[in-house]
Structure formats: C-alpha cells, structure tokens
Protein backbone atom coordinates (compact mmCIF):
# COMPACT_ATOMS: atom_id res chain seq x y z
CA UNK A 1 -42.83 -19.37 14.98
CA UNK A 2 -39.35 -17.86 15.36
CA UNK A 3 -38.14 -15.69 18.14
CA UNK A 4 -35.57 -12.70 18.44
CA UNK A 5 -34.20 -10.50 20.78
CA UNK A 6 -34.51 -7.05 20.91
CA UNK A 7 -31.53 -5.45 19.30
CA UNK A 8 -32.51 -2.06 21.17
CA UNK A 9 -34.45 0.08 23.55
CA UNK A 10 -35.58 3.40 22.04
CA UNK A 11 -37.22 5.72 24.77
CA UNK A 12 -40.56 7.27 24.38
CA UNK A 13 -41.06 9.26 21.75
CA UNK A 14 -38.09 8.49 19.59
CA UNK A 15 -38.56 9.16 16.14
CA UNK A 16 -37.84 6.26 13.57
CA UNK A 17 -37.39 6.00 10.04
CA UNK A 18 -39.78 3.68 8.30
CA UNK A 19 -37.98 1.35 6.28
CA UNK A 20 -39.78 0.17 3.60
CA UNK A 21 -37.09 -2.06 2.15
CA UNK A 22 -37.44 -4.52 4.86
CA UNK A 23 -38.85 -7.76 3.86
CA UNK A 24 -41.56 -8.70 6.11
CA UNK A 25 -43.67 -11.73 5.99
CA UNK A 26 -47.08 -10.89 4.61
CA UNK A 27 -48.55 -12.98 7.36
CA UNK A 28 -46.48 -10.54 9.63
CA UNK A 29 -46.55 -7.03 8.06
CA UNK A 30 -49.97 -6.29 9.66
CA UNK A 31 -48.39 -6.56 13.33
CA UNK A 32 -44.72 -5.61 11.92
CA UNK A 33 -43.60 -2.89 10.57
CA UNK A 34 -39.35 -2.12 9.05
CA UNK A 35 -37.49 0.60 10.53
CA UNK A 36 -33.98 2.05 10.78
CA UNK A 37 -32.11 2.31 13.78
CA UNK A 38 -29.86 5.40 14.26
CA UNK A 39 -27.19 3.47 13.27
CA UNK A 40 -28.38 2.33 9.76
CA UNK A 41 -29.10 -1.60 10.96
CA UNK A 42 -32.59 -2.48 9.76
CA UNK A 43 -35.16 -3.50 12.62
CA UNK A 44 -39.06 -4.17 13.11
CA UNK A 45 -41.09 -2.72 15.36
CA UNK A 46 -44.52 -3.74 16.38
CA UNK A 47 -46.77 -1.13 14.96
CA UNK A 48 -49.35 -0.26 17.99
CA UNK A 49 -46.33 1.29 19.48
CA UNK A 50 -45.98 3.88 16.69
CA UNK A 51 -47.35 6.34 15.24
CA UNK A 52 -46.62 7.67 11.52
CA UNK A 53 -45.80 10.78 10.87
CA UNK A 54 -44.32 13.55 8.75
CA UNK A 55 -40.52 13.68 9.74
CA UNK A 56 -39.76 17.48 8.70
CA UNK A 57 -43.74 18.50 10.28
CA UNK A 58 -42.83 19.43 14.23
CA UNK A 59 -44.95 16.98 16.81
CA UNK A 60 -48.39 17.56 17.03
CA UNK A 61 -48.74 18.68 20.85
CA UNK A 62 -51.13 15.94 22.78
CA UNK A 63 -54.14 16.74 24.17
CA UNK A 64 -54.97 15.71 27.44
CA UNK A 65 -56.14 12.68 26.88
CA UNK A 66 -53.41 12.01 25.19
CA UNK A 67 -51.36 13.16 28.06
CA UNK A 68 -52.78 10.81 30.84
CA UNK A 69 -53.15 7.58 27.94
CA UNK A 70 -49.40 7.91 27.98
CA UNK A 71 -48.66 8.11 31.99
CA UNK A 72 -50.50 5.68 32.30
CA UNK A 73 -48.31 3.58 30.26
CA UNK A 74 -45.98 4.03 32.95
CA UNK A 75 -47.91 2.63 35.69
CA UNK A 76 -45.78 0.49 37.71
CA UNK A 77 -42.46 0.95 36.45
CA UNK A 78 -39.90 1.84 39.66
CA UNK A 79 -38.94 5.21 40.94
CA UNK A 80 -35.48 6.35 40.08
CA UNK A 81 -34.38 9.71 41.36
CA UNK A 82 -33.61 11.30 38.57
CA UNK A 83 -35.09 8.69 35.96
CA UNK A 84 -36.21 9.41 32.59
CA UNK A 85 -37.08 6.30 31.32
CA UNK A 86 -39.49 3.21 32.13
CA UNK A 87 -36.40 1.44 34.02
CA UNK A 88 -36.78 4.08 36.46
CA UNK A 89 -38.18 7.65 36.80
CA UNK A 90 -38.84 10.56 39.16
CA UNK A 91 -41.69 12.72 39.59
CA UNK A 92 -41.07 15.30 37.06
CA UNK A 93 -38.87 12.87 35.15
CA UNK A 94 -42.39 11.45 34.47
CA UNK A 95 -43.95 14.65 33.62
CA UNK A 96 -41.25 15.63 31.16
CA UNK A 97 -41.11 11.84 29.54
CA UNK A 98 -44.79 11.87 29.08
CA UNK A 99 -45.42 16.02 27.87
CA UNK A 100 -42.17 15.33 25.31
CA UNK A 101 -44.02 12.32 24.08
CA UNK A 102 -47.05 14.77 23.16
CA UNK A 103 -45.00 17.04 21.61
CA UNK A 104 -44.73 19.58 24.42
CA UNK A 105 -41.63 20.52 26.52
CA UNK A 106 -41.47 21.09 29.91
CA UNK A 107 -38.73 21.90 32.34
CA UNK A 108 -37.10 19.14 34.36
CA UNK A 109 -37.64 19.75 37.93
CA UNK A 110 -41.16 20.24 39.76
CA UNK A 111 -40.22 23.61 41.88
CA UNK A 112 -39.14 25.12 37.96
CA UNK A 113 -42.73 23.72 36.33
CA UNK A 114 -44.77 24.83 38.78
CA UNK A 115 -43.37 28.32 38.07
CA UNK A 116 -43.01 27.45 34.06
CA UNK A 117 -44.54 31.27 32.90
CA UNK A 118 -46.27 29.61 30.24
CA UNK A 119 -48.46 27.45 32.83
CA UNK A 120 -51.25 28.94 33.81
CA UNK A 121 -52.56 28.90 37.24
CA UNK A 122 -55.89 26.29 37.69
CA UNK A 123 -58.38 25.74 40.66
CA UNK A 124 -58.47 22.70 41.79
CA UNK A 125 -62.44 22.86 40.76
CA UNK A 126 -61.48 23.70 37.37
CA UNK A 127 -58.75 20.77 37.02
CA UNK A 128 -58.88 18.86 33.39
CA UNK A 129 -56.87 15.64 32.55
CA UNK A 130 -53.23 16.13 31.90
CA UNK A 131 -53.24 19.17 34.52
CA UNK A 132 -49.84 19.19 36.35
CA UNK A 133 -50.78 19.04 40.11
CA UNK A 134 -47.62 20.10 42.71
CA UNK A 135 -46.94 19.39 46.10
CA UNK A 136 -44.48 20.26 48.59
CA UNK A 137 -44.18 22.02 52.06
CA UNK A 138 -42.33 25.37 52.32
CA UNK A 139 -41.23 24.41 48.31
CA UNK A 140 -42.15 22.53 45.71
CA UNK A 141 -41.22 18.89 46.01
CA UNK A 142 -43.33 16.60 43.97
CA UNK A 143 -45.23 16.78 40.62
CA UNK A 144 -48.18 14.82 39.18
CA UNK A 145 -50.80 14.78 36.53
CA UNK A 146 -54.38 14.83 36.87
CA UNK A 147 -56.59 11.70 35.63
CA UNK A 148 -59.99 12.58 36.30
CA UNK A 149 -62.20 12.42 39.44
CA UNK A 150 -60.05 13.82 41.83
CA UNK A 151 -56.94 11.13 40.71
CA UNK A 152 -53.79 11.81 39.72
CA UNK A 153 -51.00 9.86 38.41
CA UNK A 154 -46.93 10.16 39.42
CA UNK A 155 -43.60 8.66 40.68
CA UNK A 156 -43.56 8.34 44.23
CA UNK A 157 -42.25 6.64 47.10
CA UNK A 158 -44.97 7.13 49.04
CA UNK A 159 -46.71 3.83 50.35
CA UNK A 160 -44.86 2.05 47.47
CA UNK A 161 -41.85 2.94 45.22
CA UNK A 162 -43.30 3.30 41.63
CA UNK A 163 -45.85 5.22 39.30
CA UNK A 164 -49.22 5.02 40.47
CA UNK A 165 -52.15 6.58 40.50
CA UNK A 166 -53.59 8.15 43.72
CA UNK A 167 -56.35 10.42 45.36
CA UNK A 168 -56.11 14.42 45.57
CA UNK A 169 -58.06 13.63 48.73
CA UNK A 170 -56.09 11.07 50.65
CA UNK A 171 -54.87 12.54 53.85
CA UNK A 172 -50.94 12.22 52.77
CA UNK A 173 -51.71 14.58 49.23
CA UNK A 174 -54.15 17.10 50.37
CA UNK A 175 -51.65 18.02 53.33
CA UNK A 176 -49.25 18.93 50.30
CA UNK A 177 -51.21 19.92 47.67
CA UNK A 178 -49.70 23.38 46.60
CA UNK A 179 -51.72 24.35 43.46
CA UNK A 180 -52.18 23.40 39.62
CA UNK A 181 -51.07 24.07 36.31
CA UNK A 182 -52.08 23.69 33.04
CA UNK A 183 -49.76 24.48 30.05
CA UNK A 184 -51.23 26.17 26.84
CA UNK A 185 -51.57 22.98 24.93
CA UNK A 186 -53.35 21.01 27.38
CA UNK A 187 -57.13 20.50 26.59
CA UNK A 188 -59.52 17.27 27.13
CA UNK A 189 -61.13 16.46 24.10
C-alpha cells in the first residue's frame, strides 16, 4: 500500500469541491473521495469526514445533536487563547468552530454570546444538548456547551489545559455558573 502526506489542513467546516475527474482506485473510491483545493491542485479526502452538499443551498443549521457530535470531536486538543482551530482553541473559539460547522454563527467572545439577542434565556432544568452554558464572576468569562446529564463540554485550563468534558455540579463550575442559552436553531432530535 502506498503512503502520502497531507498536502493541506482545511479547518472545520470548509467547503470543497468534489472533483470527479480524479482517478481513484476502485478498490479505494469507497474510503476516497477527489476534491479541489482552493488553489485548483486535485486532492482526496477520506469521505467520513465530509458531507455532500448543494454548493449554492446555504448550510443546513445542526441540531443539537449535531452540535455536541462535533465538540466532541474536539476532545483533547490544547487550549490556545484565542484558538480557532484543533491545534489550539479557547472557550468560545470552540463554541464558534463547532456552531459554524452546523451552519449557525455565533459571536466570538463568551461575555458577547451570552448577551447574543437572538439567544434565548434557559433554566438550567430546562437545558437540551448543544445549550451554551456561561460562567464567570462579576462578568462573563468562560463558555461551554451542554452534553446531557448535567455535562458539558469546553476549552479550559482548569485541572488540565484542553477540551474536555466536565460536571455542571463540580464545586469549581457551579461557583461560576452564570446562566444558559440556547440559540433559535438549537433543538435535540
């Protein structure tokens, strides 16, 4: 079996253009799949990490499923004040990443998304994957998204320097738990 290199990185939620000119090994084309890079080079790209769409239809906005499936592919990856990527990311770096990704834009910074007026206020009894959960003392300093069960997934440096997932009731979160959100889009299904 041969081996290559990756010729690029594209972040999250780039969009692609299939290329169906690309020869591809019918023993490979089920894995494979030919696209164009933004500069015209032809590429492959393994196809469970696209989807196919329409190019002119606008993004479908995720659901919240959809939502937390796609934080959680950031699990792990370090945090980076002021990262946007999976070599590094911050708290609401994170949140936009992973709402952009579903077709839904947010605002960059935690203290402006927790005040987003097209979020809607949610009790923390009422709180559905993909929520946006804020924390902070006398301001808004940290954002995360609901999992399920009372977890909640973001960049932190608390305990350990990365994405993880954590528990609205460990002493450290519920100390700065400031509220929820939930933008229009955001339902479990």
């Amino acid at each position: 079996a041969s081996t290559a290199r990756p010729k690029a990185h594209a972040p999250l939620g780039t969009r692609l253009e299939v290329n169906t000119a690309v020869a591809i090994p019918e023993a490979a084309a089920a894995r494979w799949l030919g696209v164009r890079l933004p500069d015209g080079e032809s590429a492959y790209i393994q196809r469970g990490d696209v989807r196919i769409g329409d190019a002119a239809a606008p993004r479908a906005p995720g659901t919240g499923g959809d939502l937390v499936a796609t934080a959680r592919r950031f699990l792990g990856v370090p945090y980076l004040w002021g990262g946007m990527s999976f070599h590094g990311v911050d708290c609401s770096g994170l949140m936009s990443r992973v709402y952009a990704a579903n077709g839904i834009d947010l605002l960059r910074d935690a203290d402006i998304q927790f005040t987003d007026p097209r979020a809607r206020a949610v009790e923390r009894g009422a709180l559905q994957p993909g929520d946006l959960l804020f924390f902070g003392g006398k301001s808004i300093t940290h954002v995360g998204m609901y999992v399920a069960d009372g977890r909640f997934i973001s960049a932190t440096t608390y305990q350990a320097p990365v994405v993880r997932e954590d528990s609205l009731d460990d002493p450290y979160w519920a100390a700065l738990y400031r509220g929820a959100r939930r933008m229009p889009v955001t339902t479990s299904h």
